[in-house]
C-alpha atoms as a PDB file:
ATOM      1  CA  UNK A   1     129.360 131.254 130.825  1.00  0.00           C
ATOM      2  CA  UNK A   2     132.253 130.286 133.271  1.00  0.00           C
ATOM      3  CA  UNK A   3     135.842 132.269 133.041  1.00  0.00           C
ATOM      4  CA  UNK A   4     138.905 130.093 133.775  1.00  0.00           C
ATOM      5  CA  UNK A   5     142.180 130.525 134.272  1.00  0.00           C
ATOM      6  CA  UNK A   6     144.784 127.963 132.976  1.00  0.00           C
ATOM      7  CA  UNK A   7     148.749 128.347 134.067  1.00  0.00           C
ATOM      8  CA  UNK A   8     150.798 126.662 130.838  1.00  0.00           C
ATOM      9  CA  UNK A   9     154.669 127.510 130.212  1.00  0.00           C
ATOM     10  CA  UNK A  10     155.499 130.211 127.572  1.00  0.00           C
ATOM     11  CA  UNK A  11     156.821 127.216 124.506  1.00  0.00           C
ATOM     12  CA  UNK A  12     153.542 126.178 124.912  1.00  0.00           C
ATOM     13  CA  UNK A  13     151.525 129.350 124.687  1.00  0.00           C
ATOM     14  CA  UNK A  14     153.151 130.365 122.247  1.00  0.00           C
ATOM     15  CA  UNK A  15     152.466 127.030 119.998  1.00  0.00           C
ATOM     16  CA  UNK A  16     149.004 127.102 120.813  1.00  0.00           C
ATOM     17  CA  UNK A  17     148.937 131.358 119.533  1.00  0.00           C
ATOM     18  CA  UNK A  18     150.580 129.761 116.115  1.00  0.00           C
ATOM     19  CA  UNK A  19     147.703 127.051 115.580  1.00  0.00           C
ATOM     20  CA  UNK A  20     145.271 129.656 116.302  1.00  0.00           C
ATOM     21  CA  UNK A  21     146.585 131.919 114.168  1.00  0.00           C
ATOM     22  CA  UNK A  22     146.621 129.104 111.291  1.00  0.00           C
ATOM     23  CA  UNK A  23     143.190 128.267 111.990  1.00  0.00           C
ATOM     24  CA  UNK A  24     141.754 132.040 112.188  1.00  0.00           C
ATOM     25  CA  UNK A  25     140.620 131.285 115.731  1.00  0.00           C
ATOM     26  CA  UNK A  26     141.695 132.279 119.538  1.00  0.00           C
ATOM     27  CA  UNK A  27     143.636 130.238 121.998  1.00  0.00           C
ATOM     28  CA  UNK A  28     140.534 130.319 124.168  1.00  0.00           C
ATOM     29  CA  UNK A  29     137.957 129.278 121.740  1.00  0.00           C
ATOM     30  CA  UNK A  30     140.721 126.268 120.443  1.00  0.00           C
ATOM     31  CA  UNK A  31     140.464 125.824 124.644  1.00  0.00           C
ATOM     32  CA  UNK A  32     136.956 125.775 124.700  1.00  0.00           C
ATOM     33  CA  UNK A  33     136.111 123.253 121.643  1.00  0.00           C
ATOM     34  CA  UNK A  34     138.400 120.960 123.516  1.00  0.00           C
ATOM     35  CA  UNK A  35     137.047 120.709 126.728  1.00  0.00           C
ATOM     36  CA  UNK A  36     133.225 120.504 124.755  1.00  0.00           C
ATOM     37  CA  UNK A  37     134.329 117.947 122.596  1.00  0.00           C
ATOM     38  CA  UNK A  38     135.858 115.751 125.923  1.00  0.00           C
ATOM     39  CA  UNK A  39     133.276 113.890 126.570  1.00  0.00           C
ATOM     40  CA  UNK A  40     131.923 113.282 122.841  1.00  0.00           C
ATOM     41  CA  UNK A  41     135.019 111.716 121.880  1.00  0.00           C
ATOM     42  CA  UNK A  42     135.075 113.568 118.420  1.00  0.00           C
ATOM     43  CA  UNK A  43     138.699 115.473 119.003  1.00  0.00           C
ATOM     44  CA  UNK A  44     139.956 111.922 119.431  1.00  0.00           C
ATOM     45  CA  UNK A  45     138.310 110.794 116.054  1.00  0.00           C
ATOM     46  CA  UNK A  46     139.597 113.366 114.147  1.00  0.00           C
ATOM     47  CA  UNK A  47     142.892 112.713 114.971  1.00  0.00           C
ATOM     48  CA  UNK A  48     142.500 109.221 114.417  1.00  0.00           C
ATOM     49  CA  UNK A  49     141.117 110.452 111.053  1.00  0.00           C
ATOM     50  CA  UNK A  50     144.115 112.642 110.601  1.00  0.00           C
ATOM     51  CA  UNK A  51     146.986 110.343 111.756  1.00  0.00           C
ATOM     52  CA  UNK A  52     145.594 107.687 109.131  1.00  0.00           C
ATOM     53  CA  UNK A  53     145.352 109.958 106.479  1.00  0.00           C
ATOM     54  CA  UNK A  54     149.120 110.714 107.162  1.00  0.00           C
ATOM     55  CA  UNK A  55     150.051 107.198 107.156  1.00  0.00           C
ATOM     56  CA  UNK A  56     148.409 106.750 103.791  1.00  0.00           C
ATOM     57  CA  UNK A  57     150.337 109.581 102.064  1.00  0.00           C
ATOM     58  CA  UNK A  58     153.664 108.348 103.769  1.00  0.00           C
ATOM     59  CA  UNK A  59     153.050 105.022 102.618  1.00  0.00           C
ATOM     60  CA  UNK A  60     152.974 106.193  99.108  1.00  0.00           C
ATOM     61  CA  UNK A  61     155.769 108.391  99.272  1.00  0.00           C
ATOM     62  CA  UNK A  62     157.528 105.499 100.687  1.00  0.00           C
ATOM     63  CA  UNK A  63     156.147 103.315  97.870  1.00  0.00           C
ATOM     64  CA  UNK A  64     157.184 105.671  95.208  1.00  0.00           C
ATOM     65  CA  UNK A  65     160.614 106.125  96.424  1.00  0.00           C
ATOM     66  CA  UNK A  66     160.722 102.625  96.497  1.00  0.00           C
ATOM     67  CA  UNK A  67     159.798 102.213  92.807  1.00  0.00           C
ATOM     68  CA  UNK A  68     162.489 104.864  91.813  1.00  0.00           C
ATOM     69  CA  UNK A  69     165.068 103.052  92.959  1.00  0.00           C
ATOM     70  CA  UNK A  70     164.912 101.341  89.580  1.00  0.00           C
ATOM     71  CA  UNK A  71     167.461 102.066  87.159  1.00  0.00           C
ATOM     72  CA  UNK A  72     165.751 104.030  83.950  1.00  0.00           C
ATOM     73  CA  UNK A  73     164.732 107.299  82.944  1.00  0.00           C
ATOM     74  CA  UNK A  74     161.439 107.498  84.281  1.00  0.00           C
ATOM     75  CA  UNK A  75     162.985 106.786  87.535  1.00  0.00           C
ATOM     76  CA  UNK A  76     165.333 110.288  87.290  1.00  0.00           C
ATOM     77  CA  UNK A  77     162.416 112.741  87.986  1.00  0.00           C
ATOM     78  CA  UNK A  78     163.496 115.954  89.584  1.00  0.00           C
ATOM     79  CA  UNK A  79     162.853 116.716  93.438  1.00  0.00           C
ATOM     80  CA  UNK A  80     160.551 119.353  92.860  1.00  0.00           C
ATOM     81  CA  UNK A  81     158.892 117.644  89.720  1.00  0.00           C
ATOM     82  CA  UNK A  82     158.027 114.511  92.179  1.00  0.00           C
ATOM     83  CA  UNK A  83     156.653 116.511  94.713  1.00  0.00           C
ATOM     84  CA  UNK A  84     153.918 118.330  92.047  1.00  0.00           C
ATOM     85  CA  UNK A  85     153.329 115.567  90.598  1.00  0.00           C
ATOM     86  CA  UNK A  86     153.354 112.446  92.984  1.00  0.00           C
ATOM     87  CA  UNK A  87     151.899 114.055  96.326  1.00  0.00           C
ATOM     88  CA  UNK A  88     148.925 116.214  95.115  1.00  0.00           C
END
C-alpha cells in the first residue's frame, strides 16, 4: 500500500474531520474510498441517488406548505407537530 500526502487548507480539514466523525470513519479512509470509487463511477451515483432523494422530500414540504395555505383548521398545525408528522 502507497502513503500520500495531500496539502488542503485548515476549513477544509476540518469539515472533512466532522463527516468522519459522523460516519465513524477516518479522513484517510473517507480519502481512500474516494479515489477507489473514481473510476467506478459509484460516488457519483450515490450522490445522484442522494440529491434526488432530497428533491423528493423538498418537493413535498413545498407541496404541503402549499396546501396549508388554505384557510381551515386542519391547515393551523403547529411547527413542531408538522415536522413529526409530515416529514417522517
Amino acid at each position: 500500500m502507497k502513503n500520500i500526502t495531500v496539502k488542503i487548507d485548515d476549513e477544509t480539514y476540518r469539515r472533512a474531520r466532522i463527516l468522519a466523525a459522523e460516519r465513524e470513519t477516518s479522513v484517510s479512509a473517507m480519502v481512500r474510498e474516494f479515489l477507489e470509487n473514481l473510476g467506478a463511477g459509484t460516488d457519483s451515483e450515490t450522490e445522484q441517488a442522494r440529491l434526488a432523494a432530497r428533491r423528493k422530500r423538498l418537493q413535498k414540504l413545498w407541496d404541503m406548505a402549499d396546501a396549508r395555505q388554505q384557510p381551515g383548521p386542519a391547515a393551523m398545525k403547529s411547527r413542531e407537530k408538522f415536522y413529526d408528522e409530515e416529514l417522517r
